[in-house]
N, C-alpha and C. Protein backbone atom coordinates (compact mmCIF):
# COMPACT_ATOMS: atom_id res chain seq x y z
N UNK A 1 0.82 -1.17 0.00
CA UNK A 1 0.00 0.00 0.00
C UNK A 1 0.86 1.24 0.00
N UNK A 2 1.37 1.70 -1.02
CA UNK A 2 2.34 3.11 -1.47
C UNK A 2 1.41 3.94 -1.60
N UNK A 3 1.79 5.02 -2.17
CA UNK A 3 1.66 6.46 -2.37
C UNK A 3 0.75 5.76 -3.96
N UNK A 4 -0.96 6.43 -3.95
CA UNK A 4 -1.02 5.78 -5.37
C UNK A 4 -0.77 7.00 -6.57
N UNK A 5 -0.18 6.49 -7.82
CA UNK A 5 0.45 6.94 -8.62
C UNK A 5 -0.96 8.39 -9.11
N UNK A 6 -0.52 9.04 -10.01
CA UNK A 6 -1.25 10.23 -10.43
C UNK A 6 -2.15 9.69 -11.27
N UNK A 7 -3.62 10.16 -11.01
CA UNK A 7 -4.23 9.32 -12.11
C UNK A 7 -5.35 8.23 -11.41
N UNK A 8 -4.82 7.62 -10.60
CA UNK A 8 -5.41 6.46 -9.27
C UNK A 8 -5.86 6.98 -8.65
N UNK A 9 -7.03 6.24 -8.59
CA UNK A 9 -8.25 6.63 -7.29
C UNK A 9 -7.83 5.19 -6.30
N UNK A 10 -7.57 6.13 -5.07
CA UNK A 10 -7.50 4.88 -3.95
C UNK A 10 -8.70 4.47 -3.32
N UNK A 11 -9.00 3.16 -3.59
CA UNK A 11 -10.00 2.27 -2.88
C UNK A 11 -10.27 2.21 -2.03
N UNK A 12 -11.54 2.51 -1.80
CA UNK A 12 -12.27 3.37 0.23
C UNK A 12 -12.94 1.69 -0.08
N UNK A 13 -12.80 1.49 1.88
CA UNK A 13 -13.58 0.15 1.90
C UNK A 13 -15.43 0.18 1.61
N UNK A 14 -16.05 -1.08 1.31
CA UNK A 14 -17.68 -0.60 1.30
C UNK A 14 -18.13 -0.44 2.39
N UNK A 15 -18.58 0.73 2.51
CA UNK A 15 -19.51 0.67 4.09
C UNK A 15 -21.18 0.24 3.77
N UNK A 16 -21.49 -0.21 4.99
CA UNK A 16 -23.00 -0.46 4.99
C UNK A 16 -24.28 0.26 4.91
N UNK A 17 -25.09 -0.22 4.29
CA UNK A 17 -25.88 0.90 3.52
C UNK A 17 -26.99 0.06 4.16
N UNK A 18 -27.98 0.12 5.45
CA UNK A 18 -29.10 0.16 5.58
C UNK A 18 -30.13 -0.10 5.07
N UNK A 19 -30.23 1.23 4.18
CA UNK A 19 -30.89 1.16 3.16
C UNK A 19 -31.39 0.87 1.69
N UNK A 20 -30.07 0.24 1.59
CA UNK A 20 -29.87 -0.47 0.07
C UNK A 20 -31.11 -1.45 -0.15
N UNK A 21 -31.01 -1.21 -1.52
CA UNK A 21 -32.10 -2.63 -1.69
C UNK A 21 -33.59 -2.13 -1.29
N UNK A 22 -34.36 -1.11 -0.44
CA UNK A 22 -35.10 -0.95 0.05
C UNK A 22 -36.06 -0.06 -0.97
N UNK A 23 -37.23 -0.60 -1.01
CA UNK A 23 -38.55 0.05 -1.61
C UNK A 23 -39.49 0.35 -0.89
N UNK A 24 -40.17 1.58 -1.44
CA UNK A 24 -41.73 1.88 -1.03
C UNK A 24 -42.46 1.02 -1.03
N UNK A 25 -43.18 0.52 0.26
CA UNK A 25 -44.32 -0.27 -0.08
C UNK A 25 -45.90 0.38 0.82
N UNK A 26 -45.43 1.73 0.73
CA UNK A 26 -46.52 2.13 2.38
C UNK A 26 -47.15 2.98 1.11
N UNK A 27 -48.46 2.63 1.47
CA UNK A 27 -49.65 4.27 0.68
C UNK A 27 -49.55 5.34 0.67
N UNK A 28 -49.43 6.23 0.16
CA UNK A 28 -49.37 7.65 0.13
C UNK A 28 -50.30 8.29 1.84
N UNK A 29 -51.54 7.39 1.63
CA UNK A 29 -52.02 7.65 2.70
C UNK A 29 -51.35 7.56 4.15
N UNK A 30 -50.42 6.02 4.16
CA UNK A 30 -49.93 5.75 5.67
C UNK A 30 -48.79 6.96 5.70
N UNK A 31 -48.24 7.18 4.86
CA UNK A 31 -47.05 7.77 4.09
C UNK A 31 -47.06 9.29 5.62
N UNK A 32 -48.51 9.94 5.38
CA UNK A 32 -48.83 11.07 5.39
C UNK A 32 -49.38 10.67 6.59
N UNK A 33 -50.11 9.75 7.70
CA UNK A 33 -50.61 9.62 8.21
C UNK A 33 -49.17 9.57 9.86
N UNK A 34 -47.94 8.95 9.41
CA UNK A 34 -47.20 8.76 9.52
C UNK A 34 -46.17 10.08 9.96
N UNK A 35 -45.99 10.68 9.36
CA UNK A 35 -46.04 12.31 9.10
C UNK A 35 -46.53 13.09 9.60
N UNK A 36 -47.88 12.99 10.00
CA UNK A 36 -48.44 13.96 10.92
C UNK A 36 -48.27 13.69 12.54
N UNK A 37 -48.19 12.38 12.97
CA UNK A 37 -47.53 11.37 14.05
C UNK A 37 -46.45 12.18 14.29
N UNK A 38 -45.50 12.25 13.49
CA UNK A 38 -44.06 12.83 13.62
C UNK A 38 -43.71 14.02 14.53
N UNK A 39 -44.85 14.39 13.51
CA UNK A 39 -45.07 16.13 13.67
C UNK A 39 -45.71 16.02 15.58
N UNK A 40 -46.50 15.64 15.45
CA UNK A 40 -46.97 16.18 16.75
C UNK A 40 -46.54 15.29 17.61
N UNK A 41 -45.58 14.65 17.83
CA UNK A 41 -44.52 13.89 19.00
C UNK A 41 -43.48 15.08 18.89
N UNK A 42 -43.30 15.94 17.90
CA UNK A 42 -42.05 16.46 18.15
C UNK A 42 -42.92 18.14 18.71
N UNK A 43 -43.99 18.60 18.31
CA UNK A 43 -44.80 19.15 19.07
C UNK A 43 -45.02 19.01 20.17
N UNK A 44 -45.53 17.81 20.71
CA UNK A 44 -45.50 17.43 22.25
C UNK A 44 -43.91 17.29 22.95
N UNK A 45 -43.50 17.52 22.05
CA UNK A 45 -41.24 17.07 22.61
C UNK A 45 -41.04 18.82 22.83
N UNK A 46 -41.31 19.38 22.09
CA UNK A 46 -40.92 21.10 22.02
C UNK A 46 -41.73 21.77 23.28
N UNK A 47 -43.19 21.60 23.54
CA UNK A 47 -44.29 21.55 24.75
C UNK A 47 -43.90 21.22 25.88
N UNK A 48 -43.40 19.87 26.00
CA UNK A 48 -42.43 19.35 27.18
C UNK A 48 -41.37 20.11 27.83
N UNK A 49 -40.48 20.54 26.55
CA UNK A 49 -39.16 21.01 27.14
C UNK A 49 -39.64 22.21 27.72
N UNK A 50 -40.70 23.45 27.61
CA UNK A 50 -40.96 24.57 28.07
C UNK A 50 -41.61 24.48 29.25
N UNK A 51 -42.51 23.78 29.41
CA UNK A 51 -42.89 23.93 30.41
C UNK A 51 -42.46 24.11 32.16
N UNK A 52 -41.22 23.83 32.61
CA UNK A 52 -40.75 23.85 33.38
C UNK A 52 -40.03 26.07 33.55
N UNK A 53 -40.10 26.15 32.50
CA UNK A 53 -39.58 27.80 32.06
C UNK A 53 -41.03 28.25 32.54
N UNK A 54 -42.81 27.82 31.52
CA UNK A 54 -43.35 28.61 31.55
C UNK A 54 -44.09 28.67 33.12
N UNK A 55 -43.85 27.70 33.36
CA UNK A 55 -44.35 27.27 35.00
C UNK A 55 -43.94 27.42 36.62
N UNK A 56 -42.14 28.36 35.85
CA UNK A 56 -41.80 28.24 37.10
C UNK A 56 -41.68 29.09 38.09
N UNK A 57 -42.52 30.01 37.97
CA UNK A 57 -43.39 30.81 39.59
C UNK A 57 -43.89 29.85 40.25
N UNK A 58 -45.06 29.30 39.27
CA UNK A 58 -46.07 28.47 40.25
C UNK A 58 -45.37 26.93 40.72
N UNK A 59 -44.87 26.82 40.05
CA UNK A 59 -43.84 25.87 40.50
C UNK A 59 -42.50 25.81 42.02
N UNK A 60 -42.48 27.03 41.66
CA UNK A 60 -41.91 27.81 42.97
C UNK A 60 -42.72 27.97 44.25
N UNK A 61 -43.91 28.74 44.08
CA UNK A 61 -45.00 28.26 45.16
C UNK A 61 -45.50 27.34 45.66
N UNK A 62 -45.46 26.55 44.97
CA UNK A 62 -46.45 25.34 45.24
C UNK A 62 -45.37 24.66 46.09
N UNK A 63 -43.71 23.94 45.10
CA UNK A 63 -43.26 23.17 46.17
C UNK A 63 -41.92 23.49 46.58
N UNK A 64 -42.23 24.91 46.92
CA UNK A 64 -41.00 25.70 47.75
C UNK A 64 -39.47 25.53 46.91
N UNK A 65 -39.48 25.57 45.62
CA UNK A 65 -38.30 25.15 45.10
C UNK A 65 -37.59 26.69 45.08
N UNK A 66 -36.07 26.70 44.77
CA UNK A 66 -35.63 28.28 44.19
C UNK A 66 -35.55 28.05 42.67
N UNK A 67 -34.72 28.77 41.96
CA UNK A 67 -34.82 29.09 40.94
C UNK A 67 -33.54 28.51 40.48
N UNK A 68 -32.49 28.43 41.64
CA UNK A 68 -31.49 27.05 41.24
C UNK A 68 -31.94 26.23 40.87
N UNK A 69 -32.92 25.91 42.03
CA UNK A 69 -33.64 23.89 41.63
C UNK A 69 -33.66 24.34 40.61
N UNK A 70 -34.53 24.91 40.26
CA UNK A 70 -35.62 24.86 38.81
C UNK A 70 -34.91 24.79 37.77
N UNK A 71 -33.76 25.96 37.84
CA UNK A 71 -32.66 25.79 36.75
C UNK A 71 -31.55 23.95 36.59
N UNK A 72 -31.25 24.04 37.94
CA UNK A 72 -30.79 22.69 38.11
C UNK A 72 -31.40 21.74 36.96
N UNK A 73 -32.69 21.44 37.12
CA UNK A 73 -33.74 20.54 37.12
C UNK A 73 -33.51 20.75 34.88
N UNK A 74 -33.30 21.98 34.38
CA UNK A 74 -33.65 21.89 33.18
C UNK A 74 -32.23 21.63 32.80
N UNK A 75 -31.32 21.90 33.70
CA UNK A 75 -29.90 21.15 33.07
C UNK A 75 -29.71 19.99 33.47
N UNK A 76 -29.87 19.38 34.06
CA UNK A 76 -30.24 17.73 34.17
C UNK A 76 -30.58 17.27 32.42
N UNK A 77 -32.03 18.13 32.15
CA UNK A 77 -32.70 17.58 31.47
C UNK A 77 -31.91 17.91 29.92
N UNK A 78 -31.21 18.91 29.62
CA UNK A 78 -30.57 19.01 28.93
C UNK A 78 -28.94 18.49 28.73
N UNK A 79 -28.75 17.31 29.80
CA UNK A 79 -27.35 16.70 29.94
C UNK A 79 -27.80 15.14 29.82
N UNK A 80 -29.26 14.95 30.11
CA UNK A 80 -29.75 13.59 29.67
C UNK A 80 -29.99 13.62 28.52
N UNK A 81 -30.39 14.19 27.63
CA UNK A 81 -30.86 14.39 26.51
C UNK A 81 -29.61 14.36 25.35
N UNK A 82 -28.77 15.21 25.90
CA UNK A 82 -27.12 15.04 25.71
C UNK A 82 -26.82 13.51 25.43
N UNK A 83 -26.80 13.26 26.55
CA UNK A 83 -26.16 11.75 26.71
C UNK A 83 -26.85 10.78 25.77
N UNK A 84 -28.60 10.71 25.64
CA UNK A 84 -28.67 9.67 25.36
C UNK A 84 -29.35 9.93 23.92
N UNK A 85 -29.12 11.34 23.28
CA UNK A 85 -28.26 11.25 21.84
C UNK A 85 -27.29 10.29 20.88
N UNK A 86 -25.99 10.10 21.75
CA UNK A 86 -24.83 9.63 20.73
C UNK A 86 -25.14 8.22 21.36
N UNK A 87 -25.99 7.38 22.33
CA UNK A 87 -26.06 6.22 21.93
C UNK A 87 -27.54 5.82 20.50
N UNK A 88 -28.57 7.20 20.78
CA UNK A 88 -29.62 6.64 19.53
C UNK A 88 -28.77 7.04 17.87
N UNK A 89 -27.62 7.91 18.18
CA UNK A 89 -26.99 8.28 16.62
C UNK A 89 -26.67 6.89 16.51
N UNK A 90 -25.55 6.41 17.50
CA UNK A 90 -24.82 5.02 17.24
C UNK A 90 -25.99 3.82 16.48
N UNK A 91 -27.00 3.70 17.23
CA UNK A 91 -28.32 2.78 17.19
C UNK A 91 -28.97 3.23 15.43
N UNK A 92 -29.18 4.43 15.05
CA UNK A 92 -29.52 4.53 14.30
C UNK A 92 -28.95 4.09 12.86
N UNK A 93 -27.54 3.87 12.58
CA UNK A 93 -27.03 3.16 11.54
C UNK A 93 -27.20 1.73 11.53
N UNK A 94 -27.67 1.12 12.48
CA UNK A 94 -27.18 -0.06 12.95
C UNK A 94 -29.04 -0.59 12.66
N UNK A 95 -30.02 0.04 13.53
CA UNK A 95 -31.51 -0.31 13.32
C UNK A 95 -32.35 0.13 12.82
N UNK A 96 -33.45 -0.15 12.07
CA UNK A 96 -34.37 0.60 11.59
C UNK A 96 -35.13 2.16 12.36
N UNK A 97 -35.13 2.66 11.20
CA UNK A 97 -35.70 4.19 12.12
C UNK A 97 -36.57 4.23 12.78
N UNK A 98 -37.87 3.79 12.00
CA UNK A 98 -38.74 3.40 13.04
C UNK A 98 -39.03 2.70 14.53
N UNK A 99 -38.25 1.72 14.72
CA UNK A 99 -37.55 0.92 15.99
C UNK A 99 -36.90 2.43 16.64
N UNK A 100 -36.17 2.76 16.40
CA UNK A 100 -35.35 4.01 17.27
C UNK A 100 -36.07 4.99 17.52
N UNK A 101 -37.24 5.54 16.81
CA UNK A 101 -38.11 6.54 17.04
C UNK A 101 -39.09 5.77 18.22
N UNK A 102 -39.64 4.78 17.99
CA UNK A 102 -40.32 3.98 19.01
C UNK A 102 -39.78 3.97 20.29
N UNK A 103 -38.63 3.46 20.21
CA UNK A 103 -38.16 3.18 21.63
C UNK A 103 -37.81 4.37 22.14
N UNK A 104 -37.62 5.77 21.60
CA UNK A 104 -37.27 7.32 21.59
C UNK A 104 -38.85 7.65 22.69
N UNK A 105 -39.40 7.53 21.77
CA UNK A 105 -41.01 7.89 22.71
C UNK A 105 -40.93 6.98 23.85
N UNK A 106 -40.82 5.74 23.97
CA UNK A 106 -41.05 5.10 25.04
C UNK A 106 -40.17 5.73 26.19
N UNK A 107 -39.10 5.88 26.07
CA UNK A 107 -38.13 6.48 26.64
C UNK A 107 -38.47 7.74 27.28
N UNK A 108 -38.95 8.36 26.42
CA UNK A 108 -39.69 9.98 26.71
C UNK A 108 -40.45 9.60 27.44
N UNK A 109 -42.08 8.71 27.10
CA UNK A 109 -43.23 8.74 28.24
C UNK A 109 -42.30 8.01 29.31
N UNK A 110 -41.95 7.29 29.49
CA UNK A 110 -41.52 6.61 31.00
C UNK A 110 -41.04 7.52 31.66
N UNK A 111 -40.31 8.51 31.20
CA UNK A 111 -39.57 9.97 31.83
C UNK A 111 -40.58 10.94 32.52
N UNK A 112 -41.79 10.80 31.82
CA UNK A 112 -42.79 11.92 32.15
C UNK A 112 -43.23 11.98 33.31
């Protein structure tokens, strides 16, 4: 394995392609039905993350927290979220999307 000459394209190994080979077989309808699902899990994901911001007077009253906790509490949530990122990136070359989005929500409601 030298220096390859001028002219030579050096040979990258094949990486794995997931998706090779793979066809449409879903209806335009599930297609879209599917799609709107998306949409409003990541609606209810964007809803989630605020609420602790839009809530936290009364949140403060109610169970005597300061504004550390409270802050505390959304960097937690933004260092878990962190974390368990680069194991669903890793997961995601490796399993179907759908499987990783699934177990993504499950993950989320059990959190709630």
């Amino acid at each position: 394995m030298g220096k390859p000459v001028a002219g030579e394209v050096e040979k990258q190994p094949k990486q794995h392609d997931i998706d090779e080979g793979w066809t449409e077989t879903r209806s335009s309808a599930q297609q879209w039905i599917e799609y709107l699902l998306l949409n409003v899990v990541y609606i209810m994901w964007l809803i989630d993350g605020s609420l602790l911001q839009t809530f936290s007077h009364q949140l403060q009253v109610r169970f005597g927290v300061s504004q550390t906790q409270l802050g505390t509490m959304a960097t937690f949530k933004g260092w878990i979220t962190m974390i368990f990122a680069l194991p669903a990136a890793f997961l995601a070359g490796r399993v179907s999307r759908p499987t990783i989005i699934m177990l993504g929500c499950i993950i989320w409601g059990l959190d709630s």
